[in-house]
C-alpha atoms as a PDB file:
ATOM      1  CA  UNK A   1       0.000   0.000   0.000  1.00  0.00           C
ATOM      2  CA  UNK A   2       3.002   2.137   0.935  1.00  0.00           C
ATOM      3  CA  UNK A   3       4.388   1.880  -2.648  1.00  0.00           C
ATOM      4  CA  UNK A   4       0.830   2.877  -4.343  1.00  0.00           C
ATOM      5  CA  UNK A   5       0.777   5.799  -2.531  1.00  0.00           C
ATOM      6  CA  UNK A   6       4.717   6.978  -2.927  1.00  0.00           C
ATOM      7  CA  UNK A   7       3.832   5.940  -6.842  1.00  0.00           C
ATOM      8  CA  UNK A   8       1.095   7.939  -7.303  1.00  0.00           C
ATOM      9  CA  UNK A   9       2.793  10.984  -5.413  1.00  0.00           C
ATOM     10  CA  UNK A  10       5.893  10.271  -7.319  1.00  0.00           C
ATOM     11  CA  UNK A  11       4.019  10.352 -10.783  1.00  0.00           C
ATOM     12  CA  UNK A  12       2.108  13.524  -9.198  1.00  0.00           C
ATOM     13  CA  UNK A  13       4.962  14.978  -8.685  1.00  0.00           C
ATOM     14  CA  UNK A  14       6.729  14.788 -11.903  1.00  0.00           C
ATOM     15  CA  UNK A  15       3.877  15.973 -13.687  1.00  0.00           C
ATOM     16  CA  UNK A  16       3.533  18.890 -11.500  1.00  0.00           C
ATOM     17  CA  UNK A  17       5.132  22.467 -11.615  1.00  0.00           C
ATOM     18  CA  UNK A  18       7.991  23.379  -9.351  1.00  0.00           C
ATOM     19  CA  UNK A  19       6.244  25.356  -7.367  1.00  0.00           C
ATOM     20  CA  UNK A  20       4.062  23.461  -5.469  1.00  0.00           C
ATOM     21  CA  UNK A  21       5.489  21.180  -2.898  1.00  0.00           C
ATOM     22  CA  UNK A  22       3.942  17.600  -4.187  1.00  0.00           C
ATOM     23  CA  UNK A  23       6.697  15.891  -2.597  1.00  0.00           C
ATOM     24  CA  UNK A  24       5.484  16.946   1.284  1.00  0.00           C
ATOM     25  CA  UNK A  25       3.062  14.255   0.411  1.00  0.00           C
ATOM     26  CA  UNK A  26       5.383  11.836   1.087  1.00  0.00           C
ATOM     27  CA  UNK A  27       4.472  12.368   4.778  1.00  0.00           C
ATOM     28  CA  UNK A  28       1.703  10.237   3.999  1.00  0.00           C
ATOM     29  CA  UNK A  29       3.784   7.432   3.036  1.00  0.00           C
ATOM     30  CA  UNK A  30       6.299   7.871   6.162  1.00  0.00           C
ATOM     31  CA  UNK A  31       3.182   8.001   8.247  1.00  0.00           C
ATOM     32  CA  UNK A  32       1.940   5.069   7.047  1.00  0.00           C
ATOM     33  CA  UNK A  33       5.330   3.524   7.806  1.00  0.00           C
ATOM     34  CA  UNK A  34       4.174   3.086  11.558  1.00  0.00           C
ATOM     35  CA  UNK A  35       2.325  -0.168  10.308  1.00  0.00           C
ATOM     36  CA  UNK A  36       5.405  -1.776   9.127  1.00  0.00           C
ATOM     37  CA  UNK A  37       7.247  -4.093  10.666  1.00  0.00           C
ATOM     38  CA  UNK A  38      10.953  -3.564  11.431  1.00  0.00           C
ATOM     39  CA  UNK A  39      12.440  -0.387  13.739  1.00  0.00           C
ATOM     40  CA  UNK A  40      13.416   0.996  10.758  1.00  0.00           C
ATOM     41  CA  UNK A  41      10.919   1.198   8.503  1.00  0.00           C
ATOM     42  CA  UNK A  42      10.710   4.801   8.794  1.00  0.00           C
ATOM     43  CA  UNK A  43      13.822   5.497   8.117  1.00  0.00           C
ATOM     44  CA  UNK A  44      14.049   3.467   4.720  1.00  0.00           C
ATOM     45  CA  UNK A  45      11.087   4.736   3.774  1.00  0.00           C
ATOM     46  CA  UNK A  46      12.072   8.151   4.309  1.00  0.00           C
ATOM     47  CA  UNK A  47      15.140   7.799   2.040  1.00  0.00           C
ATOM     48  CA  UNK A  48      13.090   6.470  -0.571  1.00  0.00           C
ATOM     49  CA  UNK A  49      10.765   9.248  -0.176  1.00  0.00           C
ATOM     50  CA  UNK A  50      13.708  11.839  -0.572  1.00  0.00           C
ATOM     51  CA  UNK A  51      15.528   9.850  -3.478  1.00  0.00           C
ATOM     52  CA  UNK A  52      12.102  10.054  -5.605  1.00  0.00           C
ATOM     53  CA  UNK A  53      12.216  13.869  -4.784  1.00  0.00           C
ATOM     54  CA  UNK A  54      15.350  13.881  -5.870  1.00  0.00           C
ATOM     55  CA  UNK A  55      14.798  12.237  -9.147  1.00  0.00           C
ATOM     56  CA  UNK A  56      11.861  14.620  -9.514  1.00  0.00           C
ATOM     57  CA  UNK A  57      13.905  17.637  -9.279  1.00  0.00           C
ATOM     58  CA  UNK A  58      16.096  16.366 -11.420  1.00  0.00           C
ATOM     59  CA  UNK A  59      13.832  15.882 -13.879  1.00  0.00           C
ATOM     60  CA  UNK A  60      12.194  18.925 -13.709  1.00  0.00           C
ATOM     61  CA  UNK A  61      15.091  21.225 -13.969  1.00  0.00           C
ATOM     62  CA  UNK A  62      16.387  18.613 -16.889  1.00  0.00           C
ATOM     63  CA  UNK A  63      12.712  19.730 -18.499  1.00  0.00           C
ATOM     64  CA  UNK A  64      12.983  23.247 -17.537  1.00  0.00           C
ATOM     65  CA  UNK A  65      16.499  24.672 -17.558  1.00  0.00           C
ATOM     66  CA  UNK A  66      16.576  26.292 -14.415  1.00  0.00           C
ATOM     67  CA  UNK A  67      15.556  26.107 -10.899  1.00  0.00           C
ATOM     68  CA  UNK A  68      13.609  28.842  -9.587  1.00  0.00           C
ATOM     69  CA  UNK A  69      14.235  30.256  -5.656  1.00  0.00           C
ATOM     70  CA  UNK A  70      10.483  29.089  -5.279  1.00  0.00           C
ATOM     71  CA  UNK A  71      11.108  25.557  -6.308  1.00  0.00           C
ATOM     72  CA  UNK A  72      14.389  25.138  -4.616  1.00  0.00           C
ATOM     73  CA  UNK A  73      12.257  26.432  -1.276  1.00  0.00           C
ATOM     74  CA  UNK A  74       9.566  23.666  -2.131  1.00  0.00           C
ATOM     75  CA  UNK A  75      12.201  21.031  -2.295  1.00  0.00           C
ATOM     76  CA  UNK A  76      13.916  22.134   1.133  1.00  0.00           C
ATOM     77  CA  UNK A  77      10.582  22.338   2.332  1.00  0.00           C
ATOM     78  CA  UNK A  78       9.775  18.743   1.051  1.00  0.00           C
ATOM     79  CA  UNK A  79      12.224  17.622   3.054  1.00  0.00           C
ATOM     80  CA  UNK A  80      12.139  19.505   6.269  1.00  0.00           C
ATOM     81  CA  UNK A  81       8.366  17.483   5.999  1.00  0.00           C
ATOM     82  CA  UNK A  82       9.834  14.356   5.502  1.00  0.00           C
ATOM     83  CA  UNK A  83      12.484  14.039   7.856  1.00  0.00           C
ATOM     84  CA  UNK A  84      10.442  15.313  10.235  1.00  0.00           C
ATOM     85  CA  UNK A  85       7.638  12.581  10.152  1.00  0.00           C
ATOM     86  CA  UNK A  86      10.397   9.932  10.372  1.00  0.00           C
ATOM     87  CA  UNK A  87      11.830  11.655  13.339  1.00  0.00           C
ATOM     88  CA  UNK A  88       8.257  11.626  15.103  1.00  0.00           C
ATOM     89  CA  UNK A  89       7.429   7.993  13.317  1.00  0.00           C
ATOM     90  CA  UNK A  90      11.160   6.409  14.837  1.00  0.00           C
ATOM     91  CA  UNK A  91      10.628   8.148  17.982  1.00  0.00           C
ATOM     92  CA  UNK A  92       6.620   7.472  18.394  1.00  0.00           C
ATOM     93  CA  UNK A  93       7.352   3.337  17.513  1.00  0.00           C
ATOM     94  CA  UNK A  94      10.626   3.350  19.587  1.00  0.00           C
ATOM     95  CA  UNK A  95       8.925   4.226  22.541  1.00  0.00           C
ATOM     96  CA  UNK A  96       5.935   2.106  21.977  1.00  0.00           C
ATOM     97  CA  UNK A  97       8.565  -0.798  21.514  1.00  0.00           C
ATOM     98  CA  UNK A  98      10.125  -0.005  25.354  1.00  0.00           C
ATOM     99  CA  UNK A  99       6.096   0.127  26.597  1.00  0.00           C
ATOM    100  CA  UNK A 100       5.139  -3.018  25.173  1.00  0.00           C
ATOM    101  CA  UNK A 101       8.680  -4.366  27.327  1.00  0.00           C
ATOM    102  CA  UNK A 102       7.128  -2.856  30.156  1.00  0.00           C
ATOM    103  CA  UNK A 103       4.271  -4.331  29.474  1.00  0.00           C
ATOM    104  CA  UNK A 104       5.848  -7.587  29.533  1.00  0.00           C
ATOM    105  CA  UNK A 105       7.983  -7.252  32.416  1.00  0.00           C
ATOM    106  CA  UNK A 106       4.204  -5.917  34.782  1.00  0.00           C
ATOM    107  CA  UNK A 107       2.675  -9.006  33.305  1.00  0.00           C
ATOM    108  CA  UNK A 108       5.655 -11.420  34.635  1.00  0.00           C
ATOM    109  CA  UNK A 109       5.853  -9.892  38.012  1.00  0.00           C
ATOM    110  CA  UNK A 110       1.825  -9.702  38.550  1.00  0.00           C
ATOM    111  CA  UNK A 111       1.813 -13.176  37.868  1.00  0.00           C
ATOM    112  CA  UNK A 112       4.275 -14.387  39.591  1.00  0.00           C
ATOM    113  CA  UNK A 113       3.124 -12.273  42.872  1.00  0.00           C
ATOM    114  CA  UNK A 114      -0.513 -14.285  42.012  1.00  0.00           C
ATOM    115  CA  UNK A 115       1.086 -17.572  42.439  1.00  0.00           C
ATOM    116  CA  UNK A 116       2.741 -16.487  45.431  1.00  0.00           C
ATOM    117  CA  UNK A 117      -0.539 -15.324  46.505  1.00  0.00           C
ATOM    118  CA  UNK A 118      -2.199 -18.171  45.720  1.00  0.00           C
ATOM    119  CA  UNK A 119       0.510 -20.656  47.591  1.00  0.00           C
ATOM    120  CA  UNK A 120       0.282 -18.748  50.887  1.00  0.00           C
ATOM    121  CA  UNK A 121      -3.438 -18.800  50.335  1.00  0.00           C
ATOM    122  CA  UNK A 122      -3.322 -22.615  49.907  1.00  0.00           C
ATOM    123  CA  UNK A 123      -0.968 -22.950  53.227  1.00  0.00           C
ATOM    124  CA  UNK A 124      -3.433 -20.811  55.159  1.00  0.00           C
ATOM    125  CA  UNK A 125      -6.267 -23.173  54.254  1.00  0.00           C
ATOM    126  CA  UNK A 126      -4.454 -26.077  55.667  1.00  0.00           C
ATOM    127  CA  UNK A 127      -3.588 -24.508  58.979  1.00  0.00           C
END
């Protein structure tokens, strides 16, 4: 799904003027990066996102000759957006990784306190 979307932004993108920031769309993609597996999704998927921007400004100014101070601005903004998502993405799953070991680690302990519970329980009924 991640790959439709960047391909239809990507095609958006090269069929778009330089002066509109198609490629801060990409958030989108990064976004929907949370759902894949691996700590590091994010961060491929962010260089991906920027390569394709790349190859879109390359293309345009191939097309056009020159690169405006507009479009150069779109492009730096493009990636401030980018890079920014994947910084809140990696950050956002990172610590949902160390909550889920939490998690884990409450779980252990409240069950082991139940069977202790339980055994002292089970000694006080036979006295």
């Amino acid at each position: 799904m991640a790959t439709l979307i960047a391909s239809v932004i990507f095609l958006v993108d090269l069929n778009t003027d330089r002066t509109v920031a198609v490629s801060a769309m990409y958030s989108v993609v990064i976004l929907y990066s949370w759902l894949l597996p691996g700590k590091y999704a994010s961060i491929y998927t962010a260089l991906i996102c920027t390569l394709l921007t790349l190859i879109a400004v390359i293309h345009t100014v191939e097309i056009s000759d020159n690169l405006s101070n507009l479009s150069g601005l779109n492009m730096v903004i493009s990636f401030v957006v980018i890079w920014t998502c994947v910084s809140l993405v990696f950050i956002a799953k990172s610590s949902f990784s160390s909550l889920e070991g939490i998690n884990k680690q409450l779980s252990d302990s409240s069950a082991t306190l139940f069977e202790k519970v339980k055994e002292l329980d089970e000694k006080q009924d036979e006295l």
